[in-house]
PDB file of N, CA and C in Angstrom:
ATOM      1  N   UNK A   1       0.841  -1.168   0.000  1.00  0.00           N
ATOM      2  CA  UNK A   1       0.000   0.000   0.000  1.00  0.00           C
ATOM      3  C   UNK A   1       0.894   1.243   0.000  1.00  0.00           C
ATOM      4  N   UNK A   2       0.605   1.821  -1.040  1.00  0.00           N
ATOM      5  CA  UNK A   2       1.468   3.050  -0.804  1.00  0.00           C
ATOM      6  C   UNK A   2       0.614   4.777  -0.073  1.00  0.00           C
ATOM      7  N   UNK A   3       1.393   5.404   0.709  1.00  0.00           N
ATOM      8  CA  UNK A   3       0.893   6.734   0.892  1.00  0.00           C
ATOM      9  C   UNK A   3       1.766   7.900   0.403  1.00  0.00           C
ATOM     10  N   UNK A   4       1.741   8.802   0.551  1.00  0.00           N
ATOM     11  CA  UNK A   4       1.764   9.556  -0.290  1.00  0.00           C
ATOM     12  C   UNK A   4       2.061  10.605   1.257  1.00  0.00           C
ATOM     13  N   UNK A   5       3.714  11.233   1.304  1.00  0.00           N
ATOM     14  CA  UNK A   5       3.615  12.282   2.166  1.00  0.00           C
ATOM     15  C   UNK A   5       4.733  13.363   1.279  1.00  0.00           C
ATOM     16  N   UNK A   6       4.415  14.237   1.828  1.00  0.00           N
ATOM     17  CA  UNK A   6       4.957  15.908   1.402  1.00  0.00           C
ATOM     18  C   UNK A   6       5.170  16.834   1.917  1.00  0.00           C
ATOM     19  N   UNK A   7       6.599  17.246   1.469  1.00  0.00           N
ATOM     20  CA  UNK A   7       6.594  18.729   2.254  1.00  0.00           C
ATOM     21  C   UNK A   7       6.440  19.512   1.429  1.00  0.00           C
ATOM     22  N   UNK A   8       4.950  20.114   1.412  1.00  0.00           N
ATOM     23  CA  UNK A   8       4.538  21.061  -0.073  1.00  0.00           C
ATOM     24  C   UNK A   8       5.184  22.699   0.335  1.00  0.00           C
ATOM     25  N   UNK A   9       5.557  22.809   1.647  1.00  0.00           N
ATOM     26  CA  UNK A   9       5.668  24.540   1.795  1.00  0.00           C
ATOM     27  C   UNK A   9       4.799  25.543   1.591  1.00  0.00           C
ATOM     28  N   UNK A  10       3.597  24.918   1.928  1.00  0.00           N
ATOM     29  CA  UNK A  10       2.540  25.987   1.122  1.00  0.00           C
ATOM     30  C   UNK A  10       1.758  25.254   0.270  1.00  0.00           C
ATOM     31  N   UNK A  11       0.425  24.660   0.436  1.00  0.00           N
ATOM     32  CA  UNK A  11      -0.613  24.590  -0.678  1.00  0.00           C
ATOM     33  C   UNK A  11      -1.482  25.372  -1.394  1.00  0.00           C
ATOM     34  N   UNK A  12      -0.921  26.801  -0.934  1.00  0.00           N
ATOM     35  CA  UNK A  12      -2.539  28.412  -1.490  1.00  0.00           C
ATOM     36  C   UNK A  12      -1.687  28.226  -3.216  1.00  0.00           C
ATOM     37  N   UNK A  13      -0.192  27.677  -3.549  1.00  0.00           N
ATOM     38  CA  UNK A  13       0.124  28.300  -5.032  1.00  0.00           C
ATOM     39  C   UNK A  13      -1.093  26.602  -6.057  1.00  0.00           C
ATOM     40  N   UNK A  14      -1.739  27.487  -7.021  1.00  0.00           N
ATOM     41  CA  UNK A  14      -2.205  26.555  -7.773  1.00  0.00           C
ATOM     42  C   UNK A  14      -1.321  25.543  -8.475  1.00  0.00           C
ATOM     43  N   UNK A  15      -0.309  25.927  -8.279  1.00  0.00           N
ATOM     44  CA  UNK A  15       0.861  24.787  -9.278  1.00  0.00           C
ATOM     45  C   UNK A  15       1.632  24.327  -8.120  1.00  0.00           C
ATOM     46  N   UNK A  16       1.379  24.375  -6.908  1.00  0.00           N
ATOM     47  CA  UNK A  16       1.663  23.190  -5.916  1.00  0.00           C
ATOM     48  C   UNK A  16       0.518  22.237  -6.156  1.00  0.00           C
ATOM     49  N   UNK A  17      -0.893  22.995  -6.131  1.00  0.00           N
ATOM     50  CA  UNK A  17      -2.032  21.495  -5.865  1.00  0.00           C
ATOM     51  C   UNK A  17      -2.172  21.108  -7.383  1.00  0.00           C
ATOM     52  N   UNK A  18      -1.685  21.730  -8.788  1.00  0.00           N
ATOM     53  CA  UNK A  18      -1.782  20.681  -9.594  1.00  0.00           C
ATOM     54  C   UNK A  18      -0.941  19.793  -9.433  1.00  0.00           C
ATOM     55  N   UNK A  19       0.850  19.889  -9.140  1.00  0.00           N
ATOM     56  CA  UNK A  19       1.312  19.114  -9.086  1.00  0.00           C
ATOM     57  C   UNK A  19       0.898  17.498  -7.983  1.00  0.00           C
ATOM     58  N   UNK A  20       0.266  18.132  -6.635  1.00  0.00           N
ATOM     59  CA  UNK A  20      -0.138  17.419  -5.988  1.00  0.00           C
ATOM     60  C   UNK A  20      -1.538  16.351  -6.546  1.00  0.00           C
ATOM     61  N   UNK A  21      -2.200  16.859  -7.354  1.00  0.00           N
ATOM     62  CA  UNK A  21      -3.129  16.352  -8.045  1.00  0.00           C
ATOM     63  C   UNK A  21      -2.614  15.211  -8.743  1.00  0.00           C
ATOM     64  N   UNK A  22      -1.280  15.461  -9.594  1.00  0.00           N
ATOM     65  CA  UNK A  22      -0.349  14.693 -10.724  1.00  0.00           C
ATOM     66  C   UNK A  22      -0.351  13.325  -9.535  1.00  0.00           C
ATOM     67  N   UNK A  23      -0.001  13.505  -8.368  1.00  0.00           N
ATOM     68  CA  UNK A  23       0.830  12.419  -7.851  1.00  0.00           C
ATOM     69  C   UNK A  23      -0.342  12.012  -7.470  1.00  0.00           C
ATOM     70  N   UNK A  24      -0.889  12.330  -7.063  1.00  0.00           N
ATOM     71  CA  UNK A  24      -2.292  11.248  -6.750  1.00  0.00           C
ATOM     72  C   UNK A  24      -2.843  10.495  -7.622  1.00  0.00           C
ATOM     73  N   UNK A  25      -2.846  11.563  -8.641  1.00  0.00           N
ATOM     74  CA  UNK A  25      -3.663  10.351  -9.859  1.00  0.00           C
ATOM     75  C   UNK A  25      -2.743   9.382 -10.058  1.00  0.00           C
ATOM     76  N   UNK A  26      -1.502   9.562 -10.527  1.00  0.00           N
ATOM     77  CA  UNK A  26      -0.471   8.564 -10.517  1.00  0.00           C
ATOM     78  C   UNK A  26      -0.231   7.800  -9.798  1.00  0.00           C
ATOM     79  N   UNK A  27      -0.045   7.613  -8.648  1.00  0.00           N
ATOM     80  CA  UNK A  27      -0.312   6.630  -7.486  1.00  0.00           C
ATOM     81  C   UNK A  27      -1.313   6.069  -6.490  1.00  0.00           C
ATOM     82  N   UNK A  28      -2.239   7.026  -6.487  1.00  0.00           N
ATOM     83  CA  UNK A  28      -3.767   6.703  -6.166  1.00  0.00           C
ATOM     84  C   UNK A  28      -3.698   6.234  -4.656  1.00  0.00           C
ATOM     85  N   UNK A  29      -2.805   6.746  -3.814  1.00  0.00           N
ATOM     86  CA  UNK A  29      -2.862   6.533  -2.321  1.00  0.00           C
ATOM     87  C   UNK A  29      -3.881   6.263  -1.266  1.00  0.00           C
ATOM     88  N   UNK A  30      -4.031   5.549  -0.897  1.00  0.00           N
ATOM     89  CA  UNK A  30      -5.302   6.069   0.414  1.00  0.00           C
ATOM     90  C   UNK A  30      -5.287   6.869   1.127  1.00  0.00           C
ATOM     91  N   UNK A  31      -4.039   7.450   1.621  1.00  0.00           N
ATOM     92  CA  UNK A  31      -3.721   8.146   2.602  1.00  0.00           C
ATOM     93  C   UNK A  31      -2.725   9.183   2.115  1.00  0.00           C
ATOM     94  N   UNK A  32      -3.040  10.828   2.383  1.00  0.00           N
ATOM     95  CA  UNK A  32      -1.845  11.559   2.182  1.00  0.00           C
ATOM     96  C   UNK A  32      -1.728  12.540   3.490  1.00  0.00           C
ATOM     97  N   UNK A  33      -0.196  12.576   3.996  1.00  0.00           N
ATOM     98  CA  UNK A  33      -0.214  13.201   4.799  1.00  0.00           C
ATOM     99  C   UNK A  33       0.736  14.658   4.203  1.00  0.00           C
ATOM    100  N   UNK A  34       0.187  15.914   4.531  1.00  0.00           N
ATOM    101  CA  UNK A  34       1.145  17.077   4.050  1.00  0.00           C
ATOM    102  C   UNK A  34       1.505  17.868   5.030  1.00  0.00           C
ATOM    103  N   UNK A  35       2.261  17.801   4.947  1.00  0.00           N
ATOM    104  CA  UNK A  35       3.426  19.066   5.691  1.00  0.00           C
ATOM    105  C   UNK A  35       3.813  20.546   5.800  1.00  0.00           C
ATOM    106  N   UNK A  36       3.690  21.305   6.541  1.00  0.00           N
ATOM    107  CA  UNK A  36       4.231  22.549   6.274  1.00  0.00           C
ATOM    108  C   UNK A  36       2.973  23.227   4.937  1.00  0.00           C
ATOM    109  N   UNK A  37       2.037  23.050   5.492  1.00  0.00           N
ATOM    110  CA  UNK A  37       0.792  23.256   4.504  1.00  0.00           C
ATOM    111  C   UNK A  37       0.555  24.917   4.095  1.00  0.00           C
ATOM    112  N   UNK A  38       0.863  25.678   5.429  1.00  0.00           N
ATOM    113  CA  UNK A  38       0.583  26.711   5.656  1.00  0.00           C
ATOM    114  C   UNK A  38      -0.827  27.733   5.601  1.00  0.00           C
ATOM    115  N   UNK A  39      -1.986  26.781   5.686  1.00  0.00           N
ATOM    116  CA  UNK A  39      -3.107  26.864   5.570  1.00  0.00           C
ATOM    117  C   UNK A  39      -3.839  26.341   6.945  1.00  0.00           C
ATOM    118  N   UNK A  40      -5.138  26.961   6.949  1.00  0.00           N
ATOM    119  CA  UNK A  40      -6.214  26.859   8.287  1.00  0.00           C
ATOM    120  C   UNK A  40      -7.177  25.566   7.772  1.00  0.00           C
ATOM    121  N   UNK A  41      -7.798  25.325   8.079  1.00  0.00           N
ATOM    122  CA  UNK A  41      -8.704  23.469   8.386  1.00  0.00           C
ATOM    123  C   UNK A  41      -9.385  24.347   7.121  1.00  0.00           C
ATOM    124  N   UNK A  42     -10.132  25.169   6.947  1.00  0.00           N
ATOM    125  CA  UNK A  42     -11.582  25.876   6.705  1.00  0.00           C
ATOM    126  C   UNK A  42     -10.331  26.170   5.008  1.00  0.00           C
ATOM    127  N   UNK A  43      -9.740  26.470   4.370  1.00  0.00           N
ATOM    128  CA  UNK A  43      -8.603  26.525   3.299  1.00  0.00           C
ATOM    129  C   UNK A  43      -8.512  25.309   2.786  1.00  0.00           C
ATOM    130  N   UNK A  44      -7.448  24.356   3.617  1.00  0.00           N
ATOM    131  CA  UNK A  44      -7.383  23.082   2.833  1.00  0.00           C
ATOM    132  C   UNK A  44      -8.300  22.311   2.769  1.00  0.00           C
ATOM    133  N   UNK A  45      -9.806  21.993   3.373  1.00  0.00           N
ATOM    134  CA  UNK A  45     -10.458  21.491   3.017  1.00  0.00           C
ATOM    135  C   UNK A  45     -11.077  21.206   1.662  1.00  0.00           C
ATOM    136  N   UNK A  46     -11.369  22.649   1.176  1.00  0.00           N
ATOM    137  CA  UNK A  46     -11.828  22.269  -0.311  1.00  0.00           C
ATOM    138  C   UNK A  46     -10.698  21.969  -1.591  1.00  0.00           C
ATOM    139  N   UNK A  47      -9.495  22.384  -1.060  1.00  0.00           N
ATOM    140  CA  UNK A  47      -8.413  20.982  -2.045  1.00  0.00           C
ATOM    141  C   UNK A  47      -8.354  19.686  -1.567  1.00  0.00           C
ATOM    142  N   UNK A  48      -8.698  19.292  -0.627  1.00  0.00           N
ATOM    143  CA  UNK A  48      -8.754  17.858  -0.623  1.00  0.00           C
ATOM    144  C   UNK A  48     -10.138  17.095  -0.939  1.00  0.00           C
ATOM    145  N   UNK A  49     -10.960  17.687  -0.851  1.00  0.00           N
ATOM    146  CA  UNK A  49     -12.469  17.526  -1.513  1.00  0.00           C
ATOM    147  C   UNK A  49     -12.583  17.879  -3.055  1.00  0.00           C
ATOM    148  N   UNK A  50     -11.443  18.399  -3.547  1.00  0.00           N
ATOM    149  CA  UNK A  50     -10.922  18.443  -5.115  1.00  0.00           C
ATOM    150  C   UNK A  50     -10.450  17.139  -5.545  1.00  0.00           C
ATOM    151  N   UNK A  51      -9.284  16.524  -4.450  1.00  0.00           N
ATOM    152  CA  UNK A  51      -8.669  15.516  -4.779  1.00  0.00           C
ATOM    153  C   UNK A  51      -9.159  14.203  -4.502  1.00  0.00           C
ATOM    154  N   UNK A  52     -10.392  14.224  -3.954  1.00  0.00           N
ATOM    155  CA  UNK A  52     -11.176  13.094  -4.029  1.00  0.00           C
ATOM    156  C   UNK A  52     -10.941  12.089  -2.394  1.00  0.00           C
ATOM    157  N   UNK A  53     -10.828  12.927  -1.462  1.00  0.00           N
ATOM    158  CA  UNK A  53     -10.304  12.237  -0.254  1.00  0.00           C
ATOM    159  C   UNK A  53     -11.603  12.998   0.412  1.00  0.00           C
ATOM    160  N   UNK A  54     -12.476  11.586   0.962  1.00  0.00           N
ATOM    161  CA  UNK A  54     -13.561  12.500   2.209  1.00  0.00           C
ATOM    162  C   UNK A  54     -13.000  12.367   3.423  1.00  0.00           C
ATOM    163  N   UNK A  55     -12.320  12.037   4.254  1.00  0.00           N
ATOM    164  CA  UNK A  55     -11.682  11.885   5.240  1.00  0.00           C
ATOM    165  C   UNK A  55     -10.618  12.759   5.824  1.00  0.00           C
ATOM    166  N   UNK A  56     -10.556  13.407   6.765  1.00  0.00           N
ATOM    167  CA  UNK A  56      -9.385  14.499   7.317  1.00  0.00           C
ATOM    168  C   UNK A  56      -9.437  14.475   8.847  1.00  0.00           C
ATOM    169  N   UNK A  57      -7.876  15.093   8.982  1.00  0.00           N
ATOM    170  CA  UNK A  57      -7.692  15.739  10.276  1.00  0.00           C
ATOM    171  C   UNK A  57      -6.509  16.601  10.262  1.00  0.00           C
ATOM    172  N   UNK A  58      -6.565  17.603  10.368  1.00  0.00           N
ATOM    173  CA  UNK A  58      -5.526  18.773  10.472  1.00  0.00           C
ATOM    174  C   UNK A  58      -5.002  19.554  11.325  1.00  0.00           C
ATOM    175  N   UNK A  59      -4.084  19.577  11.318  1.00  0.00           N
ATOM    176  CA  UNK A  59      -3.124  20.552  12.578  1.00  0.00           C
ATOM    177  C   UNK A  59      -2.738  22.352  12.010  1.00  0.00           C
ATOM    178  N   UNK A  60      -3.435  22.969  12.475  1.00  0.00           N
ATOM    179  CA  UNK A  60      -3.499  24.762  11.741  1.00  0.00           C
ATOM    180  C   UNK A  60      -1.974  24.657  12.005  1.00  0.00           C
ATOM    181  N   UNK A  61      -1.439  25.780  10.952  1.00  0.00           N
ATOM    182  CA  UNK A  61      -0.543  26.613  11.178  1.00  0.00           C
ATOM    183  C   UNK A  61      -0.318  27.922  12.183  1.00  0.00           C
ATOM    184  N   UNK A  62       1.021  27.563  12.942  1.00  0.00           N
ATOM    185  CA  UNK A  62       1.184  28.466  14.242  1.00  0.00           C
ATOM    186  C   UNK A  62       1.625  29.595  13.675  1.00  0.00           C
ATOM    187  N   UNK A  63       0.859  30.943  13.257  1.00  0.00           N
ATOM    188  CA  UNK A  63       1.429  32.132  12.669  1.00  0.00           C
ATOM    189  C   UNK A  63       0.920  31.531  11.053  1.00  0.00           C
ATOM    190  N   UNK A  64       2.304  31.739  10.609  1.00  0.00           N
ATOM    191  CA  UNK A  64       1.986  31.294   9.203  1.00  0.00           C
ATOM    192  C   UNK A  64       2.969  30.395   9.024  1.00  0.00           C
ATOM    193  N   UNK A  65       3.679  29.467   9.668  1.00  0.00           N
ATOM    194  CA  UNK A  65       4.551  28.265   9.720  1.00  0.00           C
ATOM    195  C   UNK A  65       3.876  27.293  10.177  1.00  0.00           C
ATOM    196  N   UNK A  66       4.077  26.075   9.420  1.00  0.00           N
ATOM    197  CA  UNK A  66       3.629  24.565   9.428  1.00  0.00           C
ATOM    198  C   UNK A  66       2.452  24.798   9.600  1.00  0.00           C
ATOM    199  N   UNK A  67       1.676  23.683   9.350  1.00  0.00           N
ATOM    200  CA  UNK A  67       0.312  23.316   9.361  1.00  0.00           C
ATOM    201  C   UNK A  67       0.408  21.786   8.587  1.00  0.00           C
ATOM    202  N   UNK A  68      -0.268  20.878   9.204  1.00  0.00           N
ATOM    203  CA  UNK A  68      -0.129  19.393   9.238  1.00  0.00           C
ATOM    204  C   UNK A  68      -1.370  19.161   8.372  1.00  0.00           C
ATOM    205  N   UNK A  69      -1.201  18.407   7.470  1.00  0.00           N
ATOM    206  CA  UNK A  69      -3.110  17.683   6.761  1.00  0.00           C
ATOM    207  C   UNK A  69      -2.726  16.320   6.644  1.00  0.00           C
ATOM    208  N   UNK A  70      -3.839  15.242   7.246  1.00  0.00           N
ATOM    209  CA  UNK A  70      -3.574  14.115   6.762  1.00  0.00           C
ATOM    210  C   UNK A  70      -5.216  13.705   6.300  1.00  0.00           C
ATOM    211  N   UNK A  71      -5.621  13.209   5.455  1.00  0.00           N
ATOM    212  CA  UNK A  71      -6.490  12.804   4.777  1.00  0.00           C
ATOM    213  C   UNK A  71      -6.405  10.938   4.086  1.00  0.00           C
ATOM    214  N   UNK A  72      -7.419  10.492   4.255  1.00  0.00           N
ATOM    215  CA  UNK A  72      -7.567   9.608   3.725  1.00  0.00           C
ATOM    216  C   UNK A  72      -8.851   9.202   3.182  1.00  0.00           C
ATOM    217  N   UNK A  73      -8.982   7.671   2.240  1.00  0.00           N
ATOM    218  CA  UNK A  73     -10.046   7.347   1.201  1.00  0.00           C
ATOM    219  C   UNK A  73     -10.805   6.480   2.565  1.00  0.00           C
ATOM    220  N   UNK A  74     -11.775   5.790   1.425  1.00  0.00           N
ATOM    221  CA  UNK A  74     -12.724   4.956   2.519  1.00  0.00           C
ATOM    222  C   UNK A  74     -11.968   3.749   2.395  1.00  0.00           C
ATOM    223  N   UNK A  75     -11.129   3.268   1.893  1.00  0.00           N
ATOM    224  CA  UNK A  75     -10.773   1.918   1.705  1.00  0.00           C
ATOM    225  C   UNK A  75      -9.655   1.833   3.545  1.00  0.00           C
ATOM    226  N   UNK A  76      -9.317   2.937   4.162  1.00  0.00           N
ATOM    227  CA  UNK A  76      -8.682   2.542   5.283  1.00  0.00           C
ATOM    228  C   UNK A  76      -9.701   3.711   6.300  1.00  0.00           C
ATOM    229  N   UNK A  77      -9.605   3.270   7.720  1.00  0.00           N
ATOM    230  CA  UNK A  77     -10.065   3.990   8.980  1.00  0.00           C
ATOM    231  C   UNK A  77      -9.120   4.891   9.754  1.00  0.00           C
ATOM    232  N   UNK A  78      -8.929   5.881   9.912  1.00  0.00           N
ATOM    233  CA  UNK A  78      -7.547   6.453  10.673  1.00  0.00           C
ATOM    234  C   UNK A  78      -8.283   6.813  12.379  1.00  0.00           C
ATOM    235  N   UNK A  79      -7.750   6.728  13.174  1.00  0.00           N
ATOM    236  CA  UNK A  79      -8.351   7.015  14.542  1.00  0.00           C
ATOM    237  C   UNK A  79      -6.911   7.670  14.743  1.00  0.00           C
ATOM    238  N   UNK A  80      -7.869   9.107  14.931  1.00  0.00           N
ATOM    239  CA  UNK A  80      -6.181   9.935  15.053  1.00  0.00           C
ATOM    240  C   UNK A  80      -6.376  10.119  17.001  1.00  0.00           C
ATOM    241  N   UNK A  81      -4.980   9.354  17.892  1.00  0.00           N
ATOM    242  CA  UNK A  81      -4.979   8.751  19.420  1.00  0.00           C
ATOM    243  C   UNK A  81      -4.344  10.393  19.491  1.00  0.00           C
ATOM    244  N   UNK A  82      -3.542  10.876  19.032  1.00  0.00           N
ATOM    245  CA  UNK A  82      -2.505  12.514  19.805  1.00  0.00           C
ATOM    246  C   UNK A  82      -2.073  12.971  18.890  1.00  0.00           C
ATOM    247  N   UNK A  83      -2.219  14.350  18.915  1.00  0.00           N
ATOM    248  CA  UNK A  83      -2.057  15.633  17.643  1.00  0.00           C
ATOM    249  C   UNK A  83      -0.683  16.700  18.577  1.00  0.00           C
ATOM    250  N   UNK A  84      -0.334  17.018  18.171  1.00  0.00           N
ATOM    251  CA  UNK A  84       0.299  18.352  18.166  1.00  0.00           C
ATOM    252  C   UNK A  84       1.226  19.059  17.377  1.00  0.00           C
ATOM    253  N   UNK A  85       1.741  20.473  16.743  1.00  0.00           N
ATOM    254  CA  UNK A  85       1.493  20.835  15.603  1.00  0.00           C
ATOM    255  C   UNK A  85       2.507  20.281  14.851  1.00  0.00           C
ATOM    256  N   UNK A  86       3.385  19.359  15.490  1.00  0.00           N
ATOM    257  CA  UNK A  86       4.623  18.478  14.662  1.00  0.00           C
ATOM    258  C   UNK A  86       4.102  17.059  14.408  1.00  0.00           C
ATOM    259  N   UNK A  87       3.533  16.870  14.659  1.00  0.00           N
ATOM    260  CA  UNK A  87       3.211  15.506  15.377  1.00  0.00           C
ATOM    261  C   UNK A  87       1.100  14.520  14.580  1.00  0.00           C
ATOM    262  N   UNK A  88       1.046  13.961  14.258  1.00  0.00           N
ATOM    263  CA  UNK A  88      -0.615  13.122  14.549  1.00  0.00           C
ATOM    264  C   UNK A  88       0.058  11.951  14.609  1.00  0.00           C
ATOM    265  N   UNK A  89      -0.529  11.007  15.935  1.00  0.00           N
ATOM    266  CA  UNK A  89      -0.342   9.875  15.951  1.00  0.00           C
ATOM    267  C   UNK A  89      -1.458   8.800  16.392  1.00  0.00           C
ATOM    268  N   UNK A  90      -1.885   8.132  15.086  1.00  0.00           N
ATOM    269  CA  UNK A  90      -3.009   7.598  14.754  1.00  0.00           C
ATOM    270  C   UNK A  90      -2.609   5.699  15.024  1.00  0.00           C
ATOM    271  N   UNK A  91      -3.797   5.282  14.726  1.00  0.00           N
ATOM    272  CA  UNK A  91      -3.923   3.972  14.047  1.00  0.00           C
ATOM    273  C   UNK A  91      -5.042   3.793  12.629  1.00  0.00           C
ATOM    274  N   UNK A  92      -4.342   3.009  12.059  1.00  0.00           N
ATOM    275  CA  UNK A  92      -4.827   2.935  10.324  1.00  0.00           C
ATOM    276  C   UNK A  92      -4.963   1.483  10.100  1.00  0.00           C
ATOM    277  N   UNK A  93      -6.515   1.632  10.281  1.00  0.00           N
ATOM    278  CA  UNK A  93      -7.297   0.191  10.071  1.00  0.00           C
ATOM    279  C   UNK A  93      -7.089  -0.061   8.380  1.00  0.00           C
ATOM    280  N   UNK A  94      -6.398  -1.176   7.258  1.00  0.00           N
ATOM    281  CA  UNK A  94      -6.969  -1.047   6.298  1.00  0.00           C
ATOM    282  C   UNK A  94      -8.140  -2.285   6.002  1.00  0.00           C
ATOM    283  N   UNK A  95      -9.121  -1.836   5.508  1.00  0.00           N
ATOM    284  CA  UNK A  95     -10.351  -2.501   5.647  1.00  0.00           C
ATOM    285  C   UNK A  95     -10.790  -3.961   4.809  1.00  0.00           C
ATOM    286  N   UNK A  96      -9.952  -4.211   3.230  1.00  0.00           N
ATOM    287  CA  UNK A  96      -9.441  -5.002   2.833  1.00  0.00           C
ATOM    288  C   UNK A  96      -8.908  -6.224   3.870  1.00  0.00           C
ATOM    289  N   UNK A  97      -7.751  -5.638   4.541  1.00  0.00           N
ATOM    290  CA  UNK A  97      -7.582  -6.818   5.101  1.00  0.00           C
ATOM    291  C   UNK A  97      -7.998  -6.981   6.675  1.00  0.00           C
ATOM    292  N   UNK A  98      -8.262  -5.505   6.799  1.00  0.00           N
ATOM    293  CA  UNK A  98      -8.351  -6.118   8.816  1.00  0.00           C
ATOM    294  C   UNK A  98      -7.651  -5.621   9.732  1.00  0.00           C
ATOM    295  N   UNK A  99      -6.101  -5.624   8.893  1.00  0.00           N
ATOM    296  CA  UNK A  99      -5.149  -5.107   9.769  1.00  0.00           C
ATOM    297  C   UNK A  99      -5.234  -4.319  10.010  1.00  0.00           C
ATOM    298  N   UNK A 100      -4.303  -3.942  11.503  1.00  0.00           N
ATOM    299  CA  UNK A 100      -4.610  -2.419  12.218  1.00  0.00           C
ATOM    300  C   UNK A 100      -3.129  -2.300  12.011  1.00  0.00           C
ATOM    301  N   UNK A 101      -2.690  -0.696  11.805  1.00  0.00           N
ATOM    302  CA  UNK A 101      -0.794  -0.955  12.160  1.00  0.00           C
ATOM    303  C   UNK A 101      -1.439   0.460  12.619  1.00  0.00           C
ATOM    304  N   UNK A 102      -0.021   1.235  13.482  1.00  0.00           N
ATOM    305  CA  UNK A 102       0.081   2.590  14.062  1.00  0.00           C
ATOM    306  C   UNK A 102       0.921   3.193  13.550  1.00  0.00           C
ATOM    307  N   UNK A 103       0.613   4.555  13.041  1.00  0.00           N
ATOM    308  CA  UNK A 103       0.914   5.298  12.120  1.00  0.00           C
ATOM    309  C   UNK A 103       1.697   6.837  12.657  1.00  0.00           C
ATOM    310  N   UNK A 104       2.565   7.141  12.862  1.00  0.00           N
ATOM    311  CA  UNK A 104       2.994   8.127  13.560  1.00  0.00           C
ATOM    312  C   UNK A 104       3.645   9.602  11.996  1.00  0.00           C
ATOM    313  N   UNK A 105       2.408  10.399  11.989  1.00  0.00           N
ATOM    314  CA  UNK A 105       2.852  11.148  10.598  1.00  0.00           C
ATOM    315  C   UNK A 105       3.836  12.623  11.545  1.00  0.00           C
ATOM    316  N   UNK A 106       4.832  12.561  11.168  1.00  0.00           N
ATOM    317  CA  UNK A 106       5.540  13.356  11.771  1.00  0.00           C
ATOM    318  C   UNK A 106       6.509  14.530  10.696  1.00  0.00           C
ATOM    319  N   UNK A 107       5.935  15.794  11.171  1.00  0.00           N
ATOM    320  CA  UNK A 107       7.074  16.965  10.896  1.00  0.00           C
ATOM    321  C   UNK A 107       8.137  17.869  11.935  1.00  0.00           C
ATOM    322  N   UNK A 108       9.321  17.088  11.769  1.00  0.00           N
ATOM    323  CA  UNK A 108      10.365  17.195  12.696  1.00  0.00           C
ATOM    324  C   UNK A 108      10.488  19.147  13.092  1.00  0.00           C
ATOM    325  N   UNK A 109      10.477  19.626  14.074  1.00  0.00           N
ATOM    326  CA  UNK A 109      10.476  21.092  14.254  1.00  0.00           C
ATOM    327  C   UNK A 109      11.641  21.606  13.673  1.00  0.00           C
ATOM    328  N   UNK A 110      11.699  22.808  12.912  1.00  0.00           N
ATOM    329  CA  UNK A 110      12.913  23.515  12.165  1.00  0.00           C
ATOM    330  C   UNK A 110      13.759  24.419  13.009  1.00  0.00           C
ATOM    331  N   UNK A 111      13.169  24.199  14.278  1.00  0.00           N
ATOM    332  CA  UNK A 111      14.515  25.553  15.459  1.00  0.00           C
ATOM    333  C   UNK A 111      14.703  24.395  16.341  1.00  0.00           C
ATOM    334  N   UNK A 112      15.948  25.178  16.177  1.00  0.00           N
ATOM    335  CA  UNK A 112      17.378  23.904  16.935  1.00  0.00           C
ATOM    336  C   UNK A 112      16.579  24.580  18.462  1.00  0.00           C
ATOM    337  N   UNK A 113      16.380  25.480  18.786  1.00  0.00           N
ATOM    338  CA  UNK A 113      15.805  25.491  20.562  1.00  0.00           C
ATOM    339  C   UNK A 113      14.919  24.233  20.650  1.00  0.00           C
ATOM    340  N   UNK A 114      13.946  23.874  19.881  1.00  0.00           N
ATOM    341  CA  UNK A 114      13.256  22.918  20.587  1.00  0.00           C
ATOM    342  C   UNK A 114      13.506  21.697  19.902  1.00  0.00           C
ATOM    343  N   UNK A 115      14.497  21.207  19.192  1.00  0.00           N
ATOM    344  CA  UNK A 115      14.728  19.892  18.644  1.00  0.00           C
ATOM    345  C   UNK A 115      14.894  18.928  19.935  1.00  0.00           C
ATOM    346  N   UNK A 116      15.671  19.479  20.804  1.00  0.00           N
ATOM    347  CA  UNK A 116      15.901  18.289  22.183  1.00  0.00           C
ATOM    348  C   UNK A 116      14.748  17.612  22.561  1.00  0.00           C
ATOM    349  N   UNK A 117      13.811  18.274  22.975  1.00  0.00           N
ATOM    350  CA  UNK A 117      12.464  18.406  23.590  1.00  0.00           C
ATOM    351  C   UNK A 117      11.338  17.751  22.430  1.00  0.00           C
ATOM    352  N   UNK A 118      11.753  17.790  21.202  1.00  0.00           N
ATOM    353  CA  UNK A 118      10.498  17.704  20.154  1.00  0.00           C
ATOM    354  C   UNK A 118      10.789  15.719  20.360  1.00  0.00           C
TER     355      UNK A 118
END
């Protein structure tokens, strides 16, 4: 099963979400998690309701740095267990087979002050 993660830097430029569009169709993921989105829940929602994913949970951007999206199809269940704005750490039922595995989608913090601690 493949997913599909990114550090887009920003999803507001239209030629980030076509390109992001490209890779989906091309690989057809269940699950994409994006990074450094720089967008609010109420923003990226309607690009991922473009890209054909009904499923979300998102971490806003603090200021206008990072912002977390992870989205997925109906073919898997995500139960997102702890969020914080580096961090969702879920479990991902896929429904095909049954299996449960735990899924930790992580964006490592960019200031050396809190790398110890992150």
């Amino acid at each position: 099963m493949i997913y599909l993660l990114w550090n887009c830097q920003g999803l507001g430029s239209d030629l980030t979400v076509r390109a992001l569009g490209r890779l989906i169709y091309k690989h057809r993921p269940p699950a994409v998690f994006l990074m450094k989105t720089k967008m609010r829940s109420n923003s990226i929602d309607g690009v991922r309701r473009r890209m054909g994913f009904d499923n979300c949970f998102n971490m806003d951007p603090v200021g206008v740095a990072g912002g977390l999206s992870l989205w997925w199809d109906n073919s898997v269940e995500i139960e997102v267990l702890f969020s914080t704005p580096n961090l969702i750490d879920s479990t991902i039922k896929i429904l095909e087979s049954g299996m449960v595995v735990r899924g930790s989608w992580v964006y490592g913090t960019p200031y050396r002050e809190h790398k110890v601690e992150f």
